[in-house]
C-alpha atoms as a PDB file:
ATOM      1  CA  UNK A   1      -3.660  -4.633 -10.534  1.00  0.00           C
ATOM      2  CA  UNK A   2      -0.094  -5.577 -10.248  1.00  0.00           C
ATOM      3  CA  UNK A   3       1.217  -7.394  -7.365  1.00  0.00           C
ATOM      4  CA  UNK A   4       1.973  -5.251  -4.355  1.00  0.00           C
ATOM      5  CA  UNK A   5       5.307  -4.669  -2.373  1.00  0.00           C
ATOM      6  CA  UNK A   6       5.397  -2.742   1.168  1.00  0.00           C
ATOM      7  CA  UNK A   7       7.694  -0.458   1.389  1.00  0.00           C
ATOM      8  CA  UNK A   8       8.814   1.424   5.451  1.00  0.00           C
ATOM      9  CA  UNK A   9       8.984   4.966   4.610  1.00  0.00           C
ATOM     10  CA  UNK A  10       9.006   7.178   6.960  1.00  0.00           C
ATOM     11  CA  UNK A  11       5.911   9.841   7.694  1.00  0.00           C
ATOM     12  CA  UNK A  12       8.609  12.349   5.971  1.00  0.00           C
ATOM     13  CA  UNK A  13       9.398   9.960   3.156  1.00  0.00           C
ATOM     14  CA  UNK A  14       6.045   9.940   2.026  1.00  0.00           C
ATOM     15  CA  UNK A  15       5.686  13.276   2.221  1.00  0.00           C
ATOM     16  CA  UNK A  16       8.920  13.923   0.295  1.00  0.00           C
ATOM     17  CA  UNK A  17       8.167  11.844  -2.745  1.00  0.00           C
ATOM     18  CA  UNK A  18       4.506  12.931  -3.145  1.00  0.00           C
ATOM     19  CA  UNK A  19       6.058  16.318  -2.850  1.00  0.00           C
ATOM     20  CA  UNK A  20       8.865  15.435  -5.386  1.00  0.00           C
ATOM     21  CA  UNK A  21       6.524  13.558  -7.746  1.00  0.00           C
ATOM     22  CA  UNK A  22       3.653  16.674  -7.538  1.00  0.00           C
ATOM     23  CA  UNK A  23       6.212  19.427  -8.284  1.00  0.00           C
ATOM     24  CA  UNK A  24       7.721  16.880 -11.610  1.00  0.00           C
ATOM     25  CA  UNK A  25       4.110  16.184 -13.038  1.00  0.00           C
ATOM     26  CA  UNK A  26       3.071  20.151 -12.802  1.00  0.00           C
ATOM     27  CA  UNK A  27       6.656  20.720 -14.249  1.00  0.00           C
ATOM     28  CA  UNK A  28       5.754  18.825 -17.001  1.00  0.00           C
ATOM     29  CA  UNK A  29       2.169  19.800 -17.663  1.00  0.00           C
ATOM     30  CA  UNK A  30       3.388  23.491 -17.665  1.00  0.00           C
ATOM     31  CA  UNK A  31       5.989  22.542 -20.398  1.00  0.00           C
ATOM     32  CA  UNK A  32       3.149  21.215 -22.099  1.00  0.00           C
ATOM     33  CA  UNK A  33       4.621  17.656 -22.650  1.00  0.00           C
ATOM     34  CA  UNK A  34       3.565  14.042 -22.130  1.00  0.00           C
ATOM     35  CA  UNK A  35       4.540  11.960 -18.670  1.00  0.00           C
ATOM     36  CA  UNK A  36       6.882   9.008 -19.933  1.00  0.00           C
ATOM     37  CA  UNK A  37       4.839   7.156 -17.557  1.00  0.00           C
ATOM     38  CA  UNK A  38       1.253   8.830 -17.431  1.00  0.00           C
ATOM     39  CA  UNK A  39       0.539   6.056 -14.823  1.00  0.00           C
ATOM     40  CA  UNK A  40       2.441   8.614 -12.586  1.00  0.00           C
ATOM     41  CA  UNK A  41      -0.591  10.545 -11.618  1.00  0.00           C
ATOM     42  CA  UNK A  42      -2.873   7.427 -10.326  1.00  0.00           C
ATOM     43  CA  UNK A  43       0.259   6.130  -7.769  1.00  0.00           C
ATOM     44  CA  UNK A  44       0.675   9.750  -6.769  1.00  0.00           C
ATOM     45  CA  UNK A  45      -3.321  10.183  -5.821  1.00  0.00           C
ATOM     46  CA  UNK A  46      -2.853   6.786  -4.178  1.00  0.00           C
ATOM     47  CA  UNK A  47       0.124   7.938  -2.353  1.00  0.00           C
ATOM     48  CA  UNK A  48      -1.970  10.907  -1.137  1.00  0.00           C
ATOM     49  CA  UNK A  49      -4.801   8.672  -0.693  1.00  0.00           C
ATOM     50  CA  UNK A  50      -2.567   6.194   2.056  1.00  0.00           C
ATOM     51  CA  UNK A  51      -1.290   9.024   3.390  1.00  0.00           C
ATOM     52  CA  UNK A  52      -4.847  11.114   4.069  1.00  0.00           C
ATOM     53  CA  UNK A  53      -5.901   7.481   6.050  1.00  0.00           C
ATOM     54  CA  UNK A  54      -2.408   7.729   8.212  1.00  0.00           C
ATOM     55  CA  UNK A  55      -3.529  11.227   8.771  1.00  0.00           C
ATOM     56  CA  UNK A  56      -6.417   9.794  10.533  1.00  0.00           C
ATOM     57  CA  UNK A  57      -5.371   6.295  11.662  1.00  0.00           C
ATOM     58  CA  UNK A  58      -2.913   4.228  13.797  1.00  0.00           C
ATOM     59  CA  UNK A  59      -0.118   2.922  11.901  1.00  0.00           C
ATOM     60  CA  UNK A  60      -1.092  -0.842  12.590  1.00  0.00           C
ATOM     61  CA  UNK A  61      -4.990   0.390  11.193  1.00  0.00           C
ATOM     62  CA  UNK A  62      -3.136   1.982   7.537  1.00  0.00           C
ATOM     63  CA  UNK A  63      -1.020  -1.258   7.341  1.00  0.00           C
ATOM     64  CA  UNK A  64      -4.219  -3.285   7.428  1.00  0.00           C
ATOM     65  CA  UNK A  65      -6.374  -0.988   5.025  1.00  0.00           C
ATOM     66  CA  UNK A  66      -3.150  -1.137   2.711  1.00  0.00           C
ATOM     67  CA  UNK A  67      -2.308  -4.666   2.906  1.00  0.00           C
ATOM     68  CA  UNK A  68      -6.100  -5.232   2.143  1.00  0.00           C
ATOM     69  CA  UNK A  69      -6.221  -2.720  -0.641  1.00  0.00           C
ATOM     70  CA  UNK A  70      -9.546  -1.492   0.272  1.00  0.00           C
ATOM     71  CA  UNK A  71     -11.501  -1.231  -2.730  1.00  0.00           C
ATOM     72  CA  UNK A  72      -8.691   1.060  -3.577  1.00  0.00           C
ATOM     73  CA  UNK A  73     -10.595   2.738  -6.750  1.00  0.00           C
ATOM     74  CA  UNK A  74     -13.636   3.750  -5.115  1.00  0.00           C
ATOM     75  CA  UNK A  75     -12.427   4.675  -2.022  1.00  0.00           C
ATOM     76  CA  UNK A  76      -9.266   6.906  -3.639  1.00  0.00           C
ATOM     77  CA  UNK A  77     -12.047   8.024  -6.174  1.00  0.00           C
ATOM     78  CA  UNK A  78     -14.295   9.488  -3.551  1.00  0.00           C
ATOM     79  CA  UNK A  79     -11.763  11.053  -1.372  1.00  0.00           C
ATOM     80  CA  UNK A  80     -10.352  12.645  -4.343  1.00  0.00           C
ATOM     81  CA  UNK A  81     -13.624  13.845  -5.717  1.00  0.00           C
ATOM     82  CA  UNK A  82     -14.477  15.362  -1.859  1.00  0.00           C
ATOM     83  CA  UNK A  83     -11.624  17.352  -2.327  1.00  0.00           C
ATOM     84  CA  UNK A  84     -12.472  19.479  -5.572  1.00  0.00           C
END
């Protein structure tokens, strides 16, 4: 995994880019093309991912479940699979 930055966006930030980012990738399924960057779709689901735990959790709780990455995989890949 590459190194990690943090980033202070805002509640509405986040919500703005995943937004943004979910409304580009369906744009570009439904054309039928390829993502220049497929990796796209795995940083949006853990975008949605951080912000389904802030959802739930004090700020100071996310930062430490983000700074410690969780077991980031497993834990996006469950939540994700709960939600089909």
């Amino acid at each position: 995994m590459a190194e990690q930055i943090s980033i202070p966006f805002s509640w509405d930030d986040l919500c703005d880019i995943i937004h943004y980012a979910e409304w580009k990738v369906q744009e570009v399924d439904e054309a039928g093309c390829d993502l220049e960057h497929p990796n796209i779709r795995n940083v949006l689901k853990r975008l949605e991912y951080i912000k389904s735990r802030m959802t739930y959790n004090p700020t100071d709780k996310v930062q430490e479940m983000i700074a410690e990455s969780l077991p980031y995989e497993k834990a996006a890949k469950d939540f994700y699979n709960s939600q089909e």
